[in-house]
C-alpha atoms as a PDB file:
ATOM      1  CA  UNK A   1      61.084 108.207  89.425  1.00  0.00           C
ATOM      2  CA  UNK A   2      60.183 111.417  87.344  1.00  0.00           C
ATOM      3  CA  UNK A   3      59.761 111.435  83.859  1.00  0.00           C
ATOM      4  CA  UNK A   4      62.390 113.988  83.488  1.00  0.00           C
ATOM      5  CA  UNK A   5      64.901 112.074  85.317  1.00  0.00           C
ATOM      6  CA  UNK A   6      68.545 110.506  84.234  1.00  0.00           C
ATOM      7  CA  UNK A   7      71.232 108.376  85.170  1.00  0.00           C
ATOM      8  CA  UNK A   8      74.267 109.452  85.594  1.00  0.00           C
ATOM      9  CA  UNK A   9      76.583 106.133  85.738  1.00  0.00           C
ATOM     10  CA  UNK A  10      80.570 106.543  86.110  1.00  0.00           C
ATOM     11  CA  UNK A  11      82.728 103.158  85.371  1.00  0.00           C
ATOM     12  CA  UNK A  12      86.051 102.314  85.104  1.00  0.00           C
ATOM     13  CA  UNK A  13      86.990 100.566  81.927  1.00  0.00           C
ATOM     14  CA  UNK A  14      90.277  99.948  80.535  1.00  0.00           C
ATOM     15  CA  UNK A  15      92.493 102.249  82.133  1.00  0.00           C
ATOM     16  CA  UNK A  16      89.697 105.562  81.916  1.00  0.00           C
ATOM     17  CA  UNK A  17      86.835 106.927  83.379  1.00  0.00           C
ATOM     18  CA  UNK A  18      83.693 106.818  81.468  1.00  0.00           C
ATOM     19  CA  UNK A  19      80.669 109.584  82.909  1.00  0.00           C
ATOM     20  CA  UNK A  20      77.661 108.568  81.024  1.00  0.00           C
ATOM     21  CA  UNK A  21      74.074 109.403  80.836  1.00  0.00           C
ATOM     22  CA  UNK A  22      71.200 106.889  80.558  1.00  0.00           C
ATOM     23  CA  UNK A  23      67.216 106.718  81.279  1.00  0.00           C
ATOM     24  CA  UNK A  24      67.323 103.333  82.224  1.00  0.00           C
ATOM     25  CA  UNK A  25      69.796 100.779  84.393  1.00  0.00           C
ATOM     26  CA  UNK A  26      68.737  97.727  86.112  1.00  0.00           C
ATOM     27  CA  UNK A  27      70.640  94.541  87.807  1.00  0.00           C
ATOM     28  CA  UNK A  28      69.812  92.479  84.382  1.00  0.00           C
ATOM     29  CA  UNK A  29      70.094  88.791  83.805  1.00  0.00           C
ATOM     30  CA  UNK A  30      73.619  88.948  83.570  1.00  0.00           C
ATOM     31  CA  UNK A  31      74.767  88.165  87.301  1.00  0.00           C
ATOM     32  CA  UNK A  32      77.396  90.374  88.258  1.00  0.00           C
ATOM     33  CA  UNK A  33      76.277  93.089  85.738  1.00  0.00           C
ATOM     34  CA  UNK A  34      74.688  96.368  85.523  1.00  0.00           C
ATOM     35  CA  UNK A  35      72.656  96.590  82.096  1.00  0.00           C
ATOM     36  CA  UNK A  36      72.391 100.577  80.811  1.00  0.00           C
ATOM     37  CA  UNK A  37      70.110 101.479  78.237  1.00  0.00           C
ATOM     38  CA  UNK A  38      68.744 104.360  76.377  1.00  0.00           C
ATOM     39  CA  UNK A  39      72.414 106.307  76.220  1.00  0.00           C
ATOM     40  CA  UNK A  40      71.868 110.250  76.068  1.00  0.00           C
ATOM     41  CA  UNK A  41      74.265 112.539  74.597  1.00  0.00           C
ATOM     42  CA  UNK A  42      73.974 116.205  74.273  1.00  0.00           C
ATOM     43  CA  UNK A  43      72.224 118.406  72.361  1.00  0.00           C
ATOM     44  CA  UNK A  44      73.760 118.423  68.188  1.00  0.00           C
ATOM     45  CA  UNK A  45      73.173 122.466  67.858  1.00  0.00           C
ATOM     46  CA  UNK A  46      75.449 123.466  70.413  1.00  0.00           C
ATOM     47  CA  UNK A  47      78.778 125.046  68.319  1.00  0.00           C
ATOM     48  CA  UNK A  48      81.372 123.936  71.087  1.00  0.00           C
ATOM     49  CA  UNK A  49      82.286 120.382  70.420  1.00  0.00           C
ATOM     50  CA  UNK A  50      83.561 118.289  73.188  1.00  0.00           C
ATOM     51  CA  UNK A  51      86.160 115.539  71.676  1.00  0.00           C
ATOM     52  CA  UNK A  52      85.546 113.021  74.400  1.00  0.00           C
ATOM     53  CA  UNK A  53      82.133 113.067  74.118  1.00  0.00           C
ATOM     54  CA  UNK A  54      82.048 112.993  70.639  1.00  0.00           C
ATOM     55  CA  UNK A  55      84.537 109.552  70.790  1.00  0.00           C
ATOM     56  CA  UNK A  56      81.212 108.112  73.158  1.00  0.00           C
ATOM     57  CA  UNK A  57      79.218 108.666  70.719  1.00  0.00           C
ATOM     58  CA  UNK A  58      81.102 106.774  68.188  1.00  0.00           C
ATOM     59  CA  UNK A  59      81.917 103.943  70.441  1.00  0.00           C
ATOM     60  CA  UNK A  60      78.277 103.852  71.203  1.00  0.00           C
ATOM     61  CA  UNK A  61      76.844 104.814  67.996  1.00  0.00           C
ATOM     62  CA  UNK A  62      74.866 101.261  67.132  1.00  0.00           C
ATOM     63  CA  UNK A  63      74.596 100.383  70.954  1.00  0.00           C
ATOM     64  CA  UNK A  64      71.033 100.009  72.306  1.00  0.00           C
ATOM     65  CA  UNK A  65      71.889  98.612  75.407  1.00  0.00           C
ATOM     66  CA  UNK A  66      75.506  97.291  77.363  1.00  0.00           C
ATOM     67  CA  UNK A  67      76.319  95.419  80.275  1.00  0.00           C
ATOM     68  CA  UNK A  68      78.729  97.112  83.196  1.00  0.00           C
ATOM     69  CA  UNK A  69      80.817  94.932  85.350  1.00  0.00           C
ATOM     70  CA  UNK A  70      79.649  95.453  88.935  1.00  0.00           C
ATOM     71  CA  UNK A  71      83.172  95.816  90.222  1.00  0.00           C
ATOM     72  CA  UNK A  72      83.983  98.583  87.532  1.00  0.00           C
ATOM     73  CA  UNK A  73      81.304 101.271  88.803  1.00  0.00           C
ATOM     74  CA  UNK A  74      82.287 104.004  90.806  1.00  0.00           C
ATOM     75  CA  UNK A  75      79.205 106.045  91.117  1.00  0.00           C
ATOM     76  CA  UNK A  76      75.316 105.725  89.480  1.00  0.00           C
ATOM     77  CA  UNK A  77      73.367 108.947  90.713  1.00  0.00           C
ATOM     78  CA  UNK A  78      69.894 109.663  89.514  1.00  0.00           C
ATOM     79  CA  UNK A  79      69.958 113.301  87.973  1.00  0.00           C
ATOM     80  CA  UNK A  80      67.349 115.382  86.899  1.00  0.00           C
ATOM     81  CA  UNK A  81      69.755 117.547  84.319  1.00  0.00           C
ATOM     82  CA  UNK A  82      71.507 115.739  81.774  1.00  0.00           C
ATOM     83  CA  UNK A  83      75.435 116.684  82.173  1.00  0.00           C
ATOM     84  CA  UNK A  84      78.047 116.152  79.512  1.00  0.00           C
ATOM     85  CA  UNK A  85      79.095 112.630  78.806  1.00  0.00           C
ATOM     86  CA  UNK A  86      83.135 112.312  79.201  1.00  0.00           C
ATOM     87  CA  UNK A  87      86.098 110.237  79.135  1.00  0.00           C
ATOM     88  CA  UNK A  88      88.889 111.067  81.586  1.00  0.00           C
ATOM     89  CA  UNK A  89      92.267 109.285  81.681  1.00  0.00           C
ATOM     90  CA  UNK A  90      93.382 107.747  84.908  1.00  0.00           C
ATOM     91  CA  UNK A  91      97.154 107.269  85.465  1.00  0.00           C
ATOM     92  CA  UNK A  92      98.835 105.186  87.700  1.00  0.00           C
ATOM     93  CA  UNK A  93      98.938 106.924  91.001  1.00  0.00           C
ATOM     94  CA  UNK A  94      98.050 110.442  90.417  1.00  0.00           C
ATOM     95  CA  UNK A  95      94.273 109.688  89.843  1.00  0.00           C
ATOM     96  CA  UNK A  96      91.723 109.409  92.204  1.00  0.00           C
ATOM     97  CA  UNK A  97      89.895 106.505  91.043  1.00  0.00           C
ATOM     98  CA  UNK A  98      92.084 102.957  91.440  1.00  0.00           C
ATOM     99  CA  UNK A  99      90.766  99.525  89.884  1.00  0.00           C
ATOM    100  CA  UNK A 100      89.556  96.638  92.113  1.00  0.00           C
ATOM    101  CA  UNK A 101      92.463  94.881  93.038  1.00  0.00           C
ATOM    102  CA  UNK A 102      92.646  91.637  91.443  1.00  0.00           C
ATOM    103  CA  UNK A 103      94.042  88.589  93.570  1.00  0.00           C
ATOM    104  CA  UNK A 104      95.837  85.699  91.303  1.00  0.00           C
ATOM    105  CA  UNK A 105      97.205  82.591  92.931  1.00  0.00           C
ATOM    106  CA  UNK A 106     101.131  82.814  92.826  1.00  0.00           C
ATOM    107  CA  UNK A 107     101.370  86.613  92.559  1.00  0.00           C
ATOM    108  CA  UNK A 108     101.831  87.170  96.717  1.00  0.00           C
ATOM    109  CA  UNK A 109     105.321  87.147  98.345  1.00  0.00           C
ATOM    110  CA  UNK A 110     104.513  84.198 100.144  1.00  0.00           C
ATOM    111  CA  UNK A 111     104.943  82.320  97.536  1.00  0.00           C
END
């Protein structure tokens, strides 16, 4: 891996798309879990301000490093341009991107 390189990690998490940018992500020592660390966000002197990425940065302001569900992520590529980070919404069938179907016992029609 280059110096120069990034992650680019997109997850699903409650109901939205989260695109993200990291220097580091490994398996961790939570099983089941991708651990991201090192969070980039964009440069502060640019004048356009981008709300969604500005909300990442407040819910990651004090966050050094987080754990990622395995079943959550859609996509990790390793970049070597950081992008902007984002937030998209995802609504029932119109997006692209569905959640891992969850199977609880009692919830099938054979039942």
């Amino acid at each position: 891996m280059s110096k120069n390189a990034f992650y680019k990690i997109i997850f699903l998490n409650q109901g939205k798309v989260y695109e993200i940018f990291a220097k580091s992500i490994s398996q961790g020592n939570l099983f089941g879990f991708i651990e991201v660390a090192q969070i980039v966000f964009g440069e502060k002197s640019s004048l356009v301000v981008d709300p969604s990425e500005e909300n990442l940065k407040t819910e990651f302001a004090n966050v050094s490093r987080f754990h990622i569900p395995m079943h959550s992520v859609i996509r990790i590529d390793e970049v070597n341009k950081q992008g902007t980070a984002k937030i998209t919404n995802v609504t029932g069938n119109e997006g692209k991107v569905m959640p891992f179907p969850v199977y609880t016992r009692g919830n099938d029609s054979g039942e």
